[in-house]
N, C-alpha and C. Protein backbone atom coordinates (compact mmCIF):
# COMPACT_ATOMS: atom_id res chain seq x y z
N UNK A 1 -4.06 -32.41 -4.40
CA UNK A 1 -4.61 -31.23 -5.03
C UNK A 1 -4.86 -30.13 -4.00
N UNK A 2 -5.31 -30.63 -2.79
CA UNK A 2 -5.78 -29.40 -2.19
C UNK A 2 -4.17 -28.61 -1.30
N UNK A 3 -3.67 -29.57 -1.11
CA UNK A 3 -2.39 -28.74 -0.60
C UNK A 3 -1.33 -28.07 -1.58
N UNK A 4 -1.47 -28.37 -3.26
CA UNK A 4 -1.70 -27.49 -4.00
C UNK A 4 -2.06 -26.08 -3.77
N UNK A 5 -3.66 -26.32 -3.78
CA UNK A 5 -4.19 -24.56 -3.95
C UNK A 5 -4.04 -24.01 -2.72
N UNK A 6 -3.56 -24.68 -1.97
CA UNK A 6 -3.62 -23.81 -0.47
C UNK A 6 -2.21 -23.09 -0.65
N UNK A 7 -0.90 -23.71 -1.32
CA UNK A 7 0.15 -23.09 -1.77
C UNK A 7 -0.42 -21.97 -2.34
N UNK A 8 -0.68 -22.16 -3.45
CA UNK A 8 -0.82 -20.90 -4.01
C UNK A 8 -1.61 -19.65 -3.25
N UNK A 9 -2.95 -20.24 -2.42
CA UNK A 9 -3.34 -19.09 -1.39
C UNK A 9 -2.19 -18.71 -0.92
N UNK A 10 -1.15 -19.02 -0.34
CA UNK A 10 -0.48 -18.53 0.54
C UNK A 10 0.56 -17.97 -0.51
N UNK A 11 0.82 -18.28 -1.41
CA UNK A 11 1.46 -17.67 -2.59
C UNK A 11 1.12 -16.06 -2.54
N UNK A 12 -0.28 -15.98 -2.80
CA UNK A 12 -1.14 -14.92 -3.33
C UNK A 12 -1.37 -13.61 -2.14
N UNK A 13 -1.10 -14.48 -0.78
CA UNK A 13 -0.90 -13.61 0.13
C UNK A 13 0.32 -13.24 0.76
N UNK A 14 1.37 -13.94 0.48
CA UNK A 14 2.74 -13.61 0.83
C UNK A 14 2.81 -12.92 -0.36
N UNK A 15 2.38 -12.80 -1.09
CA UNK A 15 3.00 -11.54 -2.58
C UNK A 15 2.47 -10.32 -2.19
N UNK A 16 1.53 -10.61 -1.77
CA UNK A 16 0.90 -8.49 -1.33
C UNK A 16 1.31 -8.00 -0.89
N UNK A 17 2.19 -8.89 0.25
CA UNK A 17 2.94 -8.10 1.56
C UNK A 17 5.03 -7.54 0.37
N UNK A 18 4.93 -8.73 -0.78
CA UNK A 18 6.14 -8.26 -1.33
C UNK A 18 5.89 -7.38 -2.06
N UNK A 19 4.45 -7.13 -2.58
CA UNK A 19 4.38 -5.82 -3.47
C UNK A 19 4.60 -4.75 -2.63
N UNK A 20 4.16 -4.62 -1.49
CA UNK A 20 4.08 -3.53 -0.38
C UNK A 20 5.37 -3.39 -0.20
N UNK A 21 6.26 -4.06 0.09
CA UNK A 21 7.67 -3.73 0.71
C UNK A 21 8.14 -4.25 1.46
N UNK A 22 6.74 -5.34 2.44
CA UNK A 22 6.98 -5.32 3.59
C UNK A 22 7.83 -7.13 3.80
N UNK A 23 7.92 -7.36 2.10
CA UNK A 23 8.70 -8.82 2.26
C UNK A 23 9.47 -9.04 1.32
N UNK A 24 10.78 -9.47 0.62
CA UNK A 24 11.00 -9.42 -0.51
C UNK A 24 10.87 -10.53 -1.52
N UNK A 25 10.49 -10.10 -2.83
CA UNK A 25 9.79 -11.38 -3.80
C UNK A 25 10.14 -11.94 -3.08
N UNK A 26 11.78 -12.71 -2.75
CA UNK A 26 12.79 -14.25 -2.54
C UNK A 26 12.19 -14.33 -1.17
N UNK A 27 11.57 -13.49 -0.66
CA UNK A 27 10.77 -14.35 1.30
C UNK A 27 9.59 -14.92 0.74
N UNK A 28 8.77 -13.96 -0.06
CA UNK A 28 7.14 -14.56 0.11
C UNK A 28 7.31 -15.49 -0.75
N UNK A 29 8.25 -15.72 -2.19
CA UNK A 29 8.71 -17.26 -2.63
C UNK A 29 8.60 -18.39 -1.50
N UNK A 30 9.39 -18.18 -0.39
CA UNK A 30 10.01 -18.62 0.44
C UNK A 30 8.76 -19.58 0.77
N UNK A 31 8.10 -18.46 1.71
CA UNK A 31 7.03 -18.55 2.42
C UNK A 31 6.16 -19.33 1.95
N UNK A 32 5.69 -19.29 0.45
CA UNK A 32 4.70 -19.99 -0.49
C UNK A 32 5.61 -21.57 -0.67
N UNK A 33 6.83 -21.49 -0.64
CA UNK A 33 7.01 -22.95 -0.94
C UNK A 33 7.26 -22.73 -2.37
N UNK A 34 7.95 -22.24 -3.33
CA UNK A 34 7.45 -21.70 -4.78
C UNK A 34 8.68 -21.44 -5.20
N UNK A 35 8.89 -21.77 -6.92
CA UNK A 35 9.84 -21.38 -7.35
C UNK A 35 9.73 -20.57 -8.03
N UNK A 36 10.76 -19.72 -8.61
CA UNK A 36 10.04 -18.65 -9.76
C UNK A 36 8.95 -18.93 -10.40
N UNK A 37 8.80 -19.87 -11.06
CA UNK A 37 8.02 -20.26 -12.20
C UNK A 37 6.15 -20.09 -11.40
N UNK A 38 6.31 -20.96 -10.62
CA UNK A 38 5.45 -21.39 -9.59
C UNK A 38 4.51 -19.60 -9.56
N UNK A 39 5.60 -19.11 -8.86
CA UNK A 39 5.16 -18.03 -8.01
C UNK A 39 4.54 -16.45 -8.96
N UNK A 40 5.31 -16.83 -10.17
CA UNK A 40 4.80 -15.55 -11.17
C UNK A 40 3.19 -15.52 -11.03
N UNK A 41 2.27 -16.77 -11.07
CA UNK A 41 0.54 -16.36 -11.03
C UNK A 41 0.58 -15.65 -10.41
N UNK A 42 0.55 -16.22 -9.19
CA UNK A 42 -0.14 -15.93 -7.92
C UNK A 42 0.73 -14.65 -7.29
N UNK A 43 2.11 -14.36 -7.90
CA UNK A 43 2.55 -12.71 -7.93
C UNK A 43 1.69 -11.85 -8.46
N UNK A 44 1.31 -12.53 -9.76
CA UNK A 44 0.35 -11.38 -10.71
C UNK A 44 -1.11 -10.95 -9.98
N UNK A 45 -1.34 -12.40 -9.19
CA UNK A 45 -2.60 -11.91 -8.35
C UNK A 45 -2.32 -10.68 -7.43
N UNK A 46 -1.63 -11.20 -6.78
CA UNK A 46 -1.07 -10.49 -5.56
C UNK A 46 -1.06 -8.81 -6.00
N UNK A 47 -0.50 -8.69 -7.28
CA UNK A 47 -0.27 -6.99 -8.02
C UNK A 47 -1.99 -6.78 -8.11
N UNK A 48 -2.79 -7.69 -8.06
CA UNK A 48 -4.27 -6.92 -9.11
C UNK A 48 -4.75 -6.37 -7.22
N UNK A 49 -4.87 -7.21 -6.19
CA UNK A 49 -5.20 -7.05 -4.62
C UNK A 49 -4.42 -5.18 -4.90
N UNK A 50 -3.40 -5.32 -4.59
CA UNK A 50 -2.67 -3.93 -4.39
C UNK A 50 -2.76 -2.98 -4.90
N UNK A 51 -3.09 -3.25 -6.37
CA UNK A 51 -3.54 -1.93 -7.65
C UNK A 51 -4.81 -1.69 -6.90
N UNK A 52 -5.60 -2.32 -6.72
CA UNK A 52 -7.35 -2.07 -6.26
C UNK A 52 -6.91 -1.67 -5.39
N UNK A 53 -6.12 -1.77 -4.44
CA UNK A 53 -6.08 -1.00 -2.81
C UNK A 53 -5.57 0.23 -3.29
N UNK A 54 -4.93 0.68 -3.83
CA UNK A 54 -4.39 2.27 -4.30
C UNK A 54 -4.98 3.19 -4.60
N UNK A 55 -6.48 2.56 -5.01
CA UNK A 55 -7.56 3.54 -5.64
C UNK A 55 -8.32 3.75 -4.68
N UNK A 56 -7.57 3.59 -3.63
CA UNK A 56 -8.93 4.22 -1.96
C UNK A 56 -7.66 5.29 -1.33
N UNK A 57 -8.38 6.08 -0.92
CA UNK A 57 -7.69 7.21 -0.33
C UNK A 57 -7.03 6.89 1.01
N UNK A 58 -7.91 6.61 2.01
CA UNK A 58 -7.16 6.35 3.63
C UNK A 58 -6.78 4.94 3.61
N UNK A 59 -6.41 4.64 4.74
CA UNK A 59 -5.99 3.76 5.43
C UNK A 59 -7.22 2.49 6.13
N UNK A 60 -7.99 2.98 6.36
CA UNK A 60 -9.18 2.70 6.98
C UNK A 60 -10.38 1.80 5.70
N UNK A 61 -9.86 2.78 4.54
CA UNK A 61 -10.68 1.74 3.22
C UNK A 61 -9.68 0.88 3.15
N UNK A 62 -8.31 0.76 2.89
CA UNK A 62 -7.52 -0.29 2.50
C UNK A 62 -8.17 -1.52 3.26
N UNK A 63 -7.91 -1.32 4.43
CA UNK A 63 -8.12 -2.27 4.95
C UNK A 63 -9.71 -2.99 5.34
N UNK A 64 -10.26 -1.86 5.16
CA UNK A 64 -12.01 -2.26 4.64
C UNK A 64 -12.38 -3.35 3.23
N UNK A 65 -11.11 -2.84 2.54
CA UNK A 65 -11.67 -3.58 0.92
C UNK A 65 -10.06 -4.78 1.02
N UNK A 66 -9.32 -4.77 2.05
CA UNK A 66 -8.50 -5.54 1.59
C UNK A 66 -8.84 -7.10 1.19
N UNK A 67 -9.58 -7.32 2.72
CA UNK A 67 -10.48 -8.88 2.35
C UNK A 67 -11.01 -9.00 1.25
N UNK A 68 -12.05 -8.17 0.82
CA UNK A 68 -12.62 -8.26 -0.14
C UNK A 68 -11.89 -8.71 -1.66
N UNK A 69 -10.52 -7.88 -1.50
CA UNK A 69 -9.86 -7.91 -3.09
C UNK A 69 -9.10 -9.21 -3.04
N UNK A 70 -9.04 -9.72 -1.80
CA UNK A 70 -7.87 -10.79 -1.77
C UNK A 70 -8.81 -12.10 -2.13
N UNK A 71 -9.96 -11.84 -1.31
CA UNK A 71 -11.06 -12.94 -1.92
C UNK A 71 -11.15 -13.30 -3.29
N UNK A 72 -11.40 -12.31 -4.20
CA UNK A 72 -11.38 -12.46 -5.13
C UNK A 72 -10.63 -12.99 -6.27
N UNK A 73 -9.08 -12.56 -5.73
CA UNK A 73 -8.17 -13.72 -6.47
C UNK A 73 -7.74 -14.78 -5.50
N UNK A 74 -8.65 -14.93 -4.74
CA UNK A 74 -8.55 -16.50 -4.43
C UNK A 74 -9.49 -17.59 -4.26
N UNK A 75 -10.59 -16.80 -5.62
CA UNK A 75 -11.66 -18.13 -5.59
C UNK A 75 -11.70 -19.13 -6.31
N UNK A 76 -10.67 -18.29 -7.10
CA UNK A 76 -10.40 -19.98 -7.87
C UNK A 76 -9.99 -21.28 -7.03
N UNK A 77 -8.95 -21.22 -6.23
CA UNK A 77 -8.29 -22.04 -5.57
C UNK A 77 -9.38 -22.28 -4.16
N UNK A 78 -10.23 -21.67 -3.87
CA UNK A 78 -11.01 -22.11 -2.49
C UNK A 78 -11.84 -22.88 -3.46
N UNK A 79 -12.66 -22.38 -4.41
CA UNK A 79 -13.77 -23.05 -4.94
C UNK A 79 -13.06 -24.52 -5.03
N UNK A 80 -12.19 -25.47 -5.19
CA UNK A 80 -11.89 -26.53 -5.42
C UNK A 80 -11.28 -27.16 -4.51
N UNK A 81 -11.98 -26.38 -3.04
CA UNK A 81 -12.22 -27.28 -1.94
C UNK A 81 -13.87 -28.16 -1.69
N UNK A 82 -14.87 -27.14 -2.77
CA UNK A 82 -16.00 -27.81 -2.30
C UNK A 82 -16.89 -26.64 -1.86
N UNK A 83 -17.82 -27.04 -1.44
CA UNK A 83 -19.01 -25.99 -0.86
C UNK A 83 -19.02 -25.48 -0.19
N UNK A 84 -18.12 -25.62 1.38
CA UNK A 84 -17.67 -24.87 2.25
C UNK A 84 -16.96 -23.71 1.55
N UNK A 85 -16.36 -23.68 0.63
CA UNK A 85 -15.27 -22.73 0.22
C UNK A 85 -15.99 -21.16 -0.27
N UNK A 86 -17.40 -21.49 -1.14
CA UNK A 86 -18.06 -20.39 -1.36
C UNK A 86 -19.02 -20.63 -1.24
């Protein structure tokens, strides 16, 4: 199970970088270990991180709120490591 959700973390963060440009879907697939099917969630996460980053003006908030937004679609999958996780 847990090397499960750690896929998908890494799912969820190799997709931000493909929403950006800076990877294409078929790498951060790659990267996640993921097949289409697999990878559509944790794509869809990946789009909600990036929509929220668009609504800050500089460069300097992106990356101020990026942790923050990425946290968030990934507490599902930390929380079911246990108490360390949150």
């Amino acid at each position: 199970m847990a090397k499960k959700n750690v896929k998908k973390m890494m799912g969820v963060l190799s997709g931000v970088f493909a929403h950006t440009g800076h990877l294409s879907k078929e790498e951060a697939m790659e990267m996640a270990g993921m097949d289409k099917a697999e990878f559509k969630d944790v794509y869809d996460k990946a789009a909600n991180v990036v929509k929220k980053l668009e609504s800050y003006d500089t460069a300097a908030e992106k990356y101020d709120k990026f942790s923050e937004h990425l946290w968030e679609e990934l507490q599902e999958y930390v929380k079911k490591f246990g108490p360390f996780g949150v």
